[in-house]
Every structure is written in structure tokens, then in C-alpha cells.
N, C-alpha and C. Protein backbone atom coordinates (compact mmCIF):
# COMPACT_ATOMS: atom_id res chain seq x y z
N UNK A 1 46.64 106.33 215.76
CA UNK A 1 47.26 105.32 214.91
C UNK A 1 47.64 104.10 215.75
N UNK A 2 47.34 102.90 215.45
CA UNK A 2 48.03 101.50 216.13
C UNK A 2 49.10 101.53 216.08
N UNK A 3 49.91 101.16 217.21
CA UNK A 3 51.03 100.67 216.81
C UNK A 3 51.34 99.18 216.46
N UNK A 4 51.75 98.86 215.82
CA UNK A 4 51.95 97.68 215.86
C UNK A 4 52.76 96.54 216.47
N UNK A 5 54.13 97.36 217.16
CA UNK A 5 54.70 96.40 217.88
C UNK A 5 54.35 96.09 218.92
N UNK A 6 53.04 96.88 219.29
CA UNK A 6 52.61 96.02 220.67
C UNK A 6 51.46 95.52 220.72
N UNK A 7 51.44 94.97 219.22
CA UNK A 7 49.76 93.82 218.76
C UNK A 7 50.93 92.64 218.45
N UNK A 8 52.25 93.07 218.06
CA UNK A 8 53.05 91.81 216.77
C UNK A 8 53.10 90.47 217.53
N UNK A 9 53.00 89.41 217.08
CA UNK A 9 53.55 87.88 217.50
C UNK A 9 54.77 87.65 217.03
N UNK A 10 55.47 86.91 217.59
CA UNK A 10 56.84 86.80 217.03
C UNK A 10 57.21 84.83 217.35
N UNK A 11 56.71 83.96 216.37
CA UNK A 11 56.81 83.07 216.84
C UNK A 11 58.02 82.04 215.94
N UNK A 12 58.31 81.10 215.73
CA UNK A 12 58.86 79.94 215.10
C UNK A 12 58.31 80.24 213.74
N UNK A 13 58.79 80.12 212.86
CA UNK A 13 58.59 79.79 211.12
C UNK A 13 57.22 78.29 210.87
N UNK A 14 56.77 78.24 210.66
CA UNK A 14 55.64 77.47 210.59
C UNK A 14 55.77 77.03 208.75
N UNK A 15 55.64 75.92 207.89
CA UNK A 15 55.54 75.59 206.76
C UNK A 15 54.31 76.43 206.15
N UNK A 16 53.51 76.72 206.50
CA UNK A 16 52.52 77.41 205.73
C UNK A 16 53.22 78.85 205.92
N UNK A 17 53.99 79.30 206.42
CA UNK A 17 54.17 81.07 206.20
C UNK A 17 55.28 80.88 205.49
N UNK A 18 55.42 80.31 204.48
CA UNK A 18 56.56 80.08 203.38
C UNK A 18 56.32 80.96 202.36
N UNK A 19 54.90 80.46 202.23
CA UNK A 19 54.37 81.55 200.83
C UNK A 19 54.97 83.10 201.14
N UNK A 20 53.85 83.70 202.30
CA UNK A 20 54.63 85.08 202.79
C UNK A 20 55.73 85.15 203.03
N UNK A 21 56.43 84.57 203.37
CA UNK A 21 58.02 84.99 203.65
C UNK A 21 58.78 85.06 202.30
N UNK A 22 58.64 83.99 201.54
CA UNK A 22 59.04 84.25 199.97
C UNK A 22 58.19 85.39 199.25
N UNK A 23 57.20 86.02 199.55
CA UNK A 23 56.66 87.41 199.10
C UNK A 23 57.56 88.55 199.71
N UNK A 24 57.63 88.42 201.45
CA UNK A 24 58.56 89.54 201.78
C UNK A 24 59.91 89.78 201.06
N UNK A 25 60.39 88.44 200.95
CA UNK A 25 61.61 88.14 200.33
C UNK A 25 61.93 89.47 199.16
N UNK A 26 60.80 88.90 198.41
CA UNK A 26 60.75 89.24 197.02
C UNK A 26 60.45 91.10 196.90
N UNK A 27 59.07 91.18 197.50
CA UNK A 27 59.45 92.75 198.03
C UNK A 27 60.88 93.16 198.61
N UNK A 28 61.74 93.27 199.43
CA UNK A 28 62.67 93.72 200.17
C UNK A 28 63.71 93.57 199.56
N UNK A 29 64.35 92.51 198.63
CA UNK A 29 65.96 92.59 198.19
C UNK A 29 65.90 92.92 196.97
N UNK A 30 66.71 93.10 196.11
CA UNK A 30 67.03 93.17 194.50
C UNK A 30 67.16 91.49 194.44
N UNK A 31 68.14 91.06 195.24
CA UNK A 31 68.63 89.86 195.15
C UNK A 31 68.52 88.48 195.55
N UNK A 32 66.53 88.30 195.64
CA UNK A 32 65.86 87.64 196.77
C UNK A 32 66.53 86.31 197.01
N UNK A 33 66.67 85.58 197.95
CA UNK A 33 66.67 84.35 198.39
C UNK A 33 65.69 82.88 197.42
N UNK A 34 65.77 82.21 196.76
CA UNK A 34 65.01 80.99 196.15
C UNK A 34 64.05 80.52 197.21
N UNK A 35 62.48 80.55 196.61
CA UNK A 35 61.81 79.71 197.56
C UNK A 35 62.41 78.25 198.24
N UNK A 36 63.31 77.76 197.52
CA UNK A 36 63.93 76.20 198.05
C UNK A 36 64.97 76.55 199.07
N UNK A 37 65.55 78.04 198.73
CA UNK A 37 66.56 77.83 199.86
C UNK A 37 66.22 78.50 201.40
N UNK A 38 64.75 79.19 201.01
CA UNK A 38 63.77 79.52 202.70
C UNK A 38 63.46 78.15 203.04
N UNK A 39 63.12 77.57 202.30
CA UNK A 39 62.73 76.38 202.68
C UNK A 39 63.66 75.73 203.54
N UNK A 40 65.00 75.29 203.30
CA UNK A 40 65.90 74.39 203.70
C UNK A 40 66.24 75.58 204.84
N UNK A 41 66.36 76.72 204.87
CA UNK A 41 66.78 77.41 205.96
C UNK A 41 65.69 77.01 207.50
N UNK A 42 64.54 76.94 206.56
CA UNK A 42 63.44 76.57 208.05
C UNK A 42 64.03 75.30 208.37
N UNK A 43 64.00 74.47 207.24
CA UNK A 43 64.12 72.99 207.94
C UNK A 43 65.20 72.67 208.90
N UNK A 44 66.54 73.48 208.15
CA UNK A 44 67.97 73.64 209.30
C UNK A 44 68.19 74.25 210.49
N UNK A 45 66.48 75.63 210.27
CA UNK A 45 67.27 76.81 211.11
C UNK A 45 65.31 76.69 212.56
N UNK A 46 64.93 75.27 212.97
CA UNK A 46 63.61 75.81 213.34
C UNK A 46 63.66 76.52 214.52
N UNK A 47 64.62 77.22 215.33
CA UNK A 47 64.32 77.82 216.51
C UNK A 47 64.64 78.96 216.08
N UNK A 48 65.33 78.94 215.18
CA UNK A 48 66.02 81.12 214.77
C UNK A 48 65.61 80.97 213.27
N UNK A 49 64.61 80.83 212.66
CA UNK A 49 64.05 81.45 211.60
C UNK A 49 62.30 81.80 211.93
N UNK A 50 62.06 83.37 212.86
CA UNK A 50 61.08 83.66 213.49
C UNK A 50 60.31 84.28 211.90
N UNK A 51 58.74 84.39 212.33
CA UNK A 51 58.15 85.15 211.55
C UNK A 51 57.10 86.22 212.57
N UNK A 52 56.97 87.38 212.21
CA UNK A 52 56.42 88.26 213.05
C UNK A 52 55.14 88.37 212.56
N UNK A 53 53.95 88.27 212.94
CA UNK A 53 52.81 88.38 212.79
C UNK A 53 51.72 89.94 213.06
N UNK A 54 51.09 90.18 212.50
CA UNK A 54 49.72 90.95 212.51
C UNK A 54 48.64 90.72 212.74
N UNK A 55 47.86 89.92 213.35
CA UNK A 55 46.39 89.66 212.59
C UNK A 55 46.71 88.52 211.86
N UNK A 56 47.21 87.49 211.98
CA UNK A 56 47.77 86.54 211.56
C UNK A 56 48.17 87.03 210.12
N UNK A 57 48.65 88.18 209.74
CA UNK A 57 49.46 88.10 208.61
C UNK A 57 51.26 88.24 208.86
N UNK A 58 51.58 87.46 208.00
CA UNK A 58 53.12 87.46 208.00
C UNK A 58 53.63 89.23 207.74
N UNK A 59 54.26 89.81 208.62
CA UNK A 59 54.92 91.25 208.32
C UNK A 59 56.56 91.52 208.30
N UNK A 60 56.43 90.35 208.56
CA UNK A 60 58.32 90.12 208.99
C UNK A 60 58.59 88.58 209.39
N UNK A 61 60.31 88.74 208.75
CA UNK A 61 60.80 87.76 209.12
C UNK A 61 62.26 87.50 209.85
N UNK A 62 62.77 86.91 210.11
CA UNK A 62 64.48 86.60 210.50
C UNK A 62 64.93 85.44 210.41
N UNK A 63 65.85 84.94 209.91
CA UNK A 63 66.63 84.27 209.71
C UNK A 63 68.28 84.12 210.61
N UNK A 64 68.71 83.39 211.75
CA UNK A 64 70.29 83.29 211.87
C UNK A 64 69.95 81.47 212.19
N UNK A 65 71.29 81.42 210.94
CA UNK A 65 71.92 79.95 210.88
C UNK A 65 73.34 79.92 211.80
N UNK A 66 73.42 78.44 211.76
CA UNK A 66 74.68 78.48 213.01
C UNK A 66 74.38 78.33 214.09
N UNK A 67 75.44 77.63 215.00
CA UNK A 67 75.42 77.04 216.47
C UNK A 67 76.90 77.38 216.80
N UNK A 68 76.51 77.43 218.17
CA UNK A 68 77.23 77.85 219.38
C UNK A 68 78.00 79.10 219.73
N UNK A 69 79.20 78.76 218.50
CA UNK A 69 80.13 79.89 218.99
C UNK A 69 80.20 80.99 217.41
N UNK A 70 79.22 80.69 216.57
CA UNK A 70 79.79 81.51 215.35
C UNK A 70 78.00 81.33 214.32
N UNK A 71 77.33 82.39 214.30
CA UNK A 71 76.08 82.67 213.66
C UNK A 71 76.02 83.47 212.59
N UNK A 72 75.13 83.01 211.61
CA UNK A 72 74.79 83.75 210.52
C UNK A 72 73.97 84.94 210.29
N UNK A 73 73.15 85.90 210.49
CA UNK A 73 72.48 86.53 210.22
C UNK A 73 71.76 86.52 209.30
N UNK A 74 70.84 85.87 208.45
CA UNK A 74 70.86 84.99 207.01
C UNK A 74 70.04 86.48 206.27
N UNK A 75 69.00 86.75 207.22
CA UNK A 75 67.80 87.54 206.68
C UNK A 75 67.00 88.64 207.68
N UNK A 76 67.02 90.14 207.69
CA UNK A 76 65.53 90.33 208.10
C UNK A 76 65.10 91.24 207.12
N UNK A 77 63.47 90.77 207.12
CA UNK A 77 62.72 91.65 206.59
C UNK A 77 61.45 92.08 207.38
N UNK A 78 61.35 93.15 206.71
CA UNK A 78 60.08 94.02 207.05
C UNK A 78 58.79 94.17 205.91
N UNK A 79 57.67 93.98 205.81
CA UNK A 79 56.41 94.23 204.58
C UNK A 79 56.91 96.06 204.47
N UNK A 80 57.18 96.53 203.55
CA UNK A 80 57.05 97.89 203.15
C UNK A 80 56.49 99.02 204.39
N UNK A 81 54.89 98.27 204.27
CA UNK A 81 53.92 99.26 204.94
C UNK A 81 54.15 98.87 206.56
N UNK A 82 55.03 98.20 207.07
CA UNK A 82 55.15 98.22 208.78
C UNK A 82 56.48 98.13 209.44
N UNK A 83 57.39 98.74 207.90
CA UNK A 83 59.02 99.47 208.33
C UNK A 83 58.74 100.48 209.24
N UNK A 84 59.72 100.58 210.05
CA UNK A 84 60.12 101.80 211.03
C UNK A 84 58.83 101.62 212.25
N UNK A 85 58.63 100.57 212.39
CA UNK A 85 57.68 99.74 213.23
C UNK A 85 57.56 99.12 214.47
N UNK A 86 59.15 99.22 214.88
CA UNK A 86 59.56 98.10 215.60
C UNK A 86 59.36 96.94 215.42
N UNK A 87 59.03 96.08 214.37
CA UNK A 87 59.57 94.96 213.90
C UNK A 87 60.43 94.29 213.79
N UNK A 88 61.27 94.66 212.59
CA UNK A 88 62.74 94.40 212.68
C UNK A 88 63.66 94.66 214.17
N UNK A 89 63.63 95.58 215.05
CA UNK A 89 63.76 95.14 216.21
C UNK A 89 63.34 94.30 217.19
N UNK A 90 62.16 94.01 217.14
CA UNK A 90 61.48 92.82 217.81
C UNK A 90 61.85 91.81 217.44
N UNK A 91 62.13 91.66 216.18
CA UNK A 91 63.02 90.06 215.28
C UNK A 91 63.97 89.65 215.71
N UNK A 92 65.04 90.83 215.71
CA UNK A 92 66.13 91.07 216.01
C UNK A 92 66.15 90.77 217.82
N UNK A 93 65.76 91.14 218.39
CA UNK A 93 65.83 90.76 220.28
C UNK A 93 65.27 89.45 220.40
N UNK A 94 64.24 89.04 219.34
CA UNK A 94 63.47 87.47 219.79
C UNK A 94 64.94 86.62 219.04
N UNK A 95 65.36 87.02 217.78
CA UNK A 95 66.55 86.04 217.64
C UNK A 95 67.70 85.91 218.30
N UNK A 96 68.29 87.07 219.38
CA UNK A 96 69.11 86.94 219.83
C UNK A 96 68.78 85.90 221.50
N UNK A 97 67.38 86.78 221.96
CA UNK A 97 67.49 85.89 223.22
C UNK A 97 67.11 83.97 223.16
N UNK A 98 67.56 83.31 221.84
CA UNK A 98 68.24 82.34 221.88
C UNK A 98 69.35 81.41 221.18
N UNK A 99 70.12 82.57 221.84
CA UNK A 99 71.46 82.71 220.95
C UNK A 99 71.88 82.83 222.88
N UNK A 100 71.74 81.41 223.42
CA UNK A 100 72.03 81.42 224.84
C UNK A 100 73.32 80.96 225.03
N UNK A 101 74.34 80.58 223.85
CA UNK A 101 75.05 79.58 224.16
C UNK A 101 76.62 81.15 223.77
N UNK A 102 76.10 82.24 223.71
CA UNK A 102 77.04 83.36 223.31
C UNK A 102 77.61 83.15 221.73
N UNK A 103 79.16 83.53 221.58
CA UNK A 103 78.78 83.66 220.47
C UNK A 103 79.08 84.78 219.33
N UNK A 104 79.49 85.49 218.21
CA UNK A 104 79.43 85.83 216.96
C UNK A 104 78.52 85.86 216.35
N UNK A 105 77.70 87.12 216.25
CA UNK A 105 76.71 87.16 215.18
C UNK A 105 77.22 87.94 214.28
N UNK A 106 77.44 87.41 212.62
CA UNK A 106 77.88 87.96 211.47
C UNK A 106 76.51 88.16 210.78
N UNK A 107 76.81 89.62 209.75
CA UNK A 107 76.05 89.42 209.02
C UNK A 107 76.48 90.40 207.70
N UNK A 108 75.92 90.32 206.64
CA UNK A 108 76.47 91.22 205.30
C UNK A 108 75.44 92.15 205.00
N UNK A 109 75.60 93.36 204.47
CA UNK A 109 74.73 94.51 203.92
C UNK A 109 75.47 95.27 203.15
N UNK A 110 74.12 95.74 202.04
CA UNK A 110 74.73 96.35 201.03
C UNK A 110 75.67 97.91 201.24
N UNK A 111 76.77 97.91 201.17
CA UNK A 111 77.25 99.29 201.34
C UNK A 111 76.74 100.53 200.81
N UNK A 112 75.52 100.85 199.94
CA UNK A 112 75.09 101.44 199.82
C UNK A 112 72.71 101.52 200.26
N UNK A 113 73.25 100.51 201.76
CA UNK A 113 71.67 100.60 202.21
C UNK A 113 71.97 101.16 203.73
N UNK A 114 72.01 102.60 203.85
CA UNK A 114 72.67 103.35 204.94
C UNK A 114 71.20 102.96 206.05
N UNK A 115 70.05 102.60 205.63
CA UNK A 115 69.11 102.31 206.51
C UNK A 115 69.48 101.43 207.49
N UNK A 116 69.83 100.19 206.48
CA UNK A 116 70.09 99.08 207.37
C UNK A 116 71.28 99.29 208.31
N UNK A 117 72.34 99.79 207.73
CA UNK A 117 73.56 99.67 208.66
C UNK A 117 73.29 100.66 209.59
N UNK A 118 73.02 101.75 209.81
CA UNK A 118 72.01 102.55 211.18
C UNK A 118 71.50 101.63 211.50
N UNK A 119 70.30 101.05 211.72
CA UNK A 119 69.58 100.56 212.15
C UNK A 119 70.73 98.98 213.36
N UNK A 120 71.57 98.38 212.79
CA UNK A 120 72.46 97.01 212.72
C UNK A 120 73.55 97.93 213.96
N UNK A 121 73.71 99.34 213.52
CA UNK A 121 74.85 99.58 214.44
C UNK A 121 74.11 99.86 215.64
N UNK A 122 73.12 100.72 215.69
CA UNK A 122 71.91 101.01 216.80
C UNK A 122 71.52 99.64 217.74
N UNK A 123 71.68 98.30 217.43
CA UNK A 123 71.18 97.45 217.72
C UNK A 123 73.34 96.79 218.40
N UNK A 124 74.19 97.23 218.08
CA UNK A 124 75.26 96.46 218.62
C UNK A 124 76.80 95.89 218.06
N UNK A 125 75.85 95.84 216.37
CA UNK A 125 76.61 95.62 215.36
C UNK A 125 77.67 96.48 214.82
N UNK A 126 78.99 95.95 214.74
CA UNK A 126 79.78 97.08 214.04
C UNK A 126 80.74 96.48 212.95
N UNK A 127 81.30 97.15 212.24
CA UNK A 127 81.77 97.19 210.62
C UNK A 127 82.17 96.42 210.87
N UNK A 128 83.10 95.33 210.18
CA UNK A 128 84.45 94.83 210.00
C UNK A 128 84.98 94.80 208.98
N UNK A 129 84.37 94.62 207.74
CA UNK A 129 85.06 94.46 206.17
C UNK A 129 84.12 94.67 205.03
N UNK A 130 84.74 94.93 204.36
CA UNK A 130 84.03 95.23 202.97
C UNK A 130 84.49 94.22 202.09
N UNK A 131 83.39 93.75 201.40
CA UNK A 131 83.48 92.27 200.75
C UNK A 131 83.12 92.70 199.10
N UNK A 132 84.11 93.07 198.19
CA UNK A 132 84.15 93.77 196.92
C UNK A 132 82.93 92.51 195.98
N UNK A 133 82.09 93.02 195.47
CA UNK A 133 81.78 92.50 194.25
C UNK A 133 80.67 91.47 195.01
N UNK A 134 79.86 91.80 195.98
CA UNK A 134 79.38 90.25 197.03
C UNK A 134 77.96 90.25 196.32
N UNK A 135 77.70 91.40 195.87
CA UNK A 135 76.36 91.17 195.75
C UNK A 135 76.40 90.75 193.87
N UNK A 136 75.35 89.72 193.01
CA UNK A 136 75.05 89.65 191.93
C UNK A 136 75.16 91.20 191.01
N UNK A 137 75.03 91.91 191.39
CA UNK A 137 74.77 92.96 190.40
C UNK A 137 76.66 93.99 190.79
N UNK A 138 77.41 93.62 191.58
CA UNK A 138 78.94 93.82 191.75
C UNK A 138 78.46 94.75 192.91
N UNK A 139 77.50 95.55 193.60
CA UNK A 139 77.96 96.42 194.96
C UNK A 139 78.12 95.23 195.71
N UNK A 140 79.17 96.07 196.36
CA UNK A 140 80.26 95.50 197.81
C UNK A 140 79.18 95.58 199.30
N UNK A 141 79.49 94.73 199.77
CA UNK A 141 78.97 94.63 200.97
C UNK A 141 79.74 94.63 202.02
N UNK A 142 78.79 95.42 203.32
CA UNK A 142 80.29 95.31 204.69
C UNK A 142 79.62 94.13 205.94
N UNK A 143 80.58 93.69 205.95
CA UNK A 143 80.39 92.85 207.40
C UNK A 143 80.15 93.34 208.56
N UNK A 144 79.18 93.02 208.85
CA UNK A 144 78.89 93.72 210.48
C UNK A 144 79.16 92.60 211.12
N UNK A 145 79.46 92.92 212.64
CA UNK A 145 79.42 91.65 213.86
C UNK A 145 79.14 91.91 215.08
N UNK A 146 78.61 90.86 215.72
CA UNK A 146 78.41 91.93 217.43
C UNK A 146 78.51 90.22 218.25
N UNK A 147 78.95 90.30 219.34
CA UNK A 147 78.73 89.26 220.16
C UNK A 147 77.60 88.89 220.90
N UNK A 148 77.56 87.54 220.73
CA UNK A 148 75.53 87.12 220.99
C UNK A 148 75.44 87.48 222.74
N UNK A 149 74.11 87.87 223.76
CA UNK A 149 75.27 88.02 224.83
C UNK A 149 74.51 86.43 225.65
N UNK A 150 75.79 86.15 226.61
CA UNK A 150 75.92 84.97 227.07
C UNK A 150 75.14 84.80 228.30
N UNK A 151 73.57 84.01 228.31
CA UNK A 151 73.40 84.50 229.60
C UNK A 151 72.89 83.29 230.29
């Protein structure tokens, strides 16, 4: 079997991988993101909104907004068929190593997606709060945070 994290590209968000990233979008949440507001996230976010590649297909993405001392975590996704991939970790290490300036990385997940929060604590991240009613459909979400590291 290939693996794939050691074919993946992991580069800058490019205007043409909009389409795919608003498909991953749309596969992965209940509660997807608006094609206009990926959009404005690339235009705000062009060094930390990566897209991970295959064979030049889009398989993943990440999103963190924010400078210096306090970051967003906006987004990651994975395509279905190349979860548990090392992807989302590869996203996750390419967005942090430029996150040079240290730092707060926040981010929100659904309290009932035990994948993700394994996966967020495995990587550094830990609880801080539960945010009642965060998501459109009323589940609560918990705040994770981890410090960017300073190097």
C-alpha cells in the first residue's frame, strides 16, 4: 500500500485550489465554512492557509489566522479516503513551523468529535473551555490551546 505522507506536498493556498478546498470543506463539517469566507481567509491568511497535495490533487487543508502573540486555528481538513494518513499532521507541523514569532494557538471542536480532540491533544493541545451552544445546530464546543514554539 502507498503511503501517502511521504508522496504529500504541503505548499501555500494557491486561488485555483479554492474549488477543492470548498469541496473538502463541504465533505468534513456539518457546518461548512462559505466559499467567500475561504476566500477572504486566503487573501488575509497567505503564509498559514496550506493545502496538502497528491498527484496534484487537493487532500487537505489548514487554515491559522492571526499574528504574533495570539492565533486562530480556523480549519483542518482531511478528503475522507486519506484520514489517518498523516496529513492532518503534516498540516499541522507545516503550520506551526511558521508560527516563528511564538505565541497561542487557539482552536474550537465539537465536544462530541472525540477523533479530533485525540488527535489536537496528541499533537500539544489541551482543553480550556467549553463554549455552550457554539455550533449552529446548539452542540458545545471545547477550546483547545497549546503554545506556538518560539524558535
Amino acid at each position: 500500500m502507498m503511503n501517502p505522507a511521504s508522496e504529500l506536498l504541503i505548499i501555500p493556498f494557491r486561488q485555483e485550489d479554492l474549488a477543492s478546498v470548498f469541496e473538502l470543506e463541504q465533505l468534513s463539517f456539518t457546518d461548512p465554512y462559505p466559499w467567500w469566507l475561504l476566500a477572504e481567509l486566503a487573501r488575509k491568511n497567505p503564509t498559514t492557509f496550506l493545502v496538502a497535495k497528491l498527484k496534484d490533487r487537493v487532500v487537505g487543508y489548514a487554515i491559522i489566522d492571526g499574528s504574533e502573540d495570539y492565533y486562530h486555528l480556523v480549519s483542518i481538513a482531511v478528503h475522507p479516503d486519506f484520514r489517518r494518513a498523516g496529513v492532518a499532521t503534516g498540516l499541522l507541523q507545516a503550520l506551526e513551523e511558521r508560527l516563528t514569532d511564538g505565541g497561542t494557538v487557539r482552536l474550537e471542536v465539537r465536544e462530541s468529535n472525540d477523533a479530533a480532540i485525540k488527535f489536537y491533544s496528541k499533537h500539544g493541545f489541551e482543553k480550556r473551555d467549553i463554549v455552550p451552544g457554539y455550533y449552529a445546530d446548539g452542540e458545545s464546543a471545547i477550546t483547545m490551546e497549546k503554545e506556538a514554539r518560539n524558535e
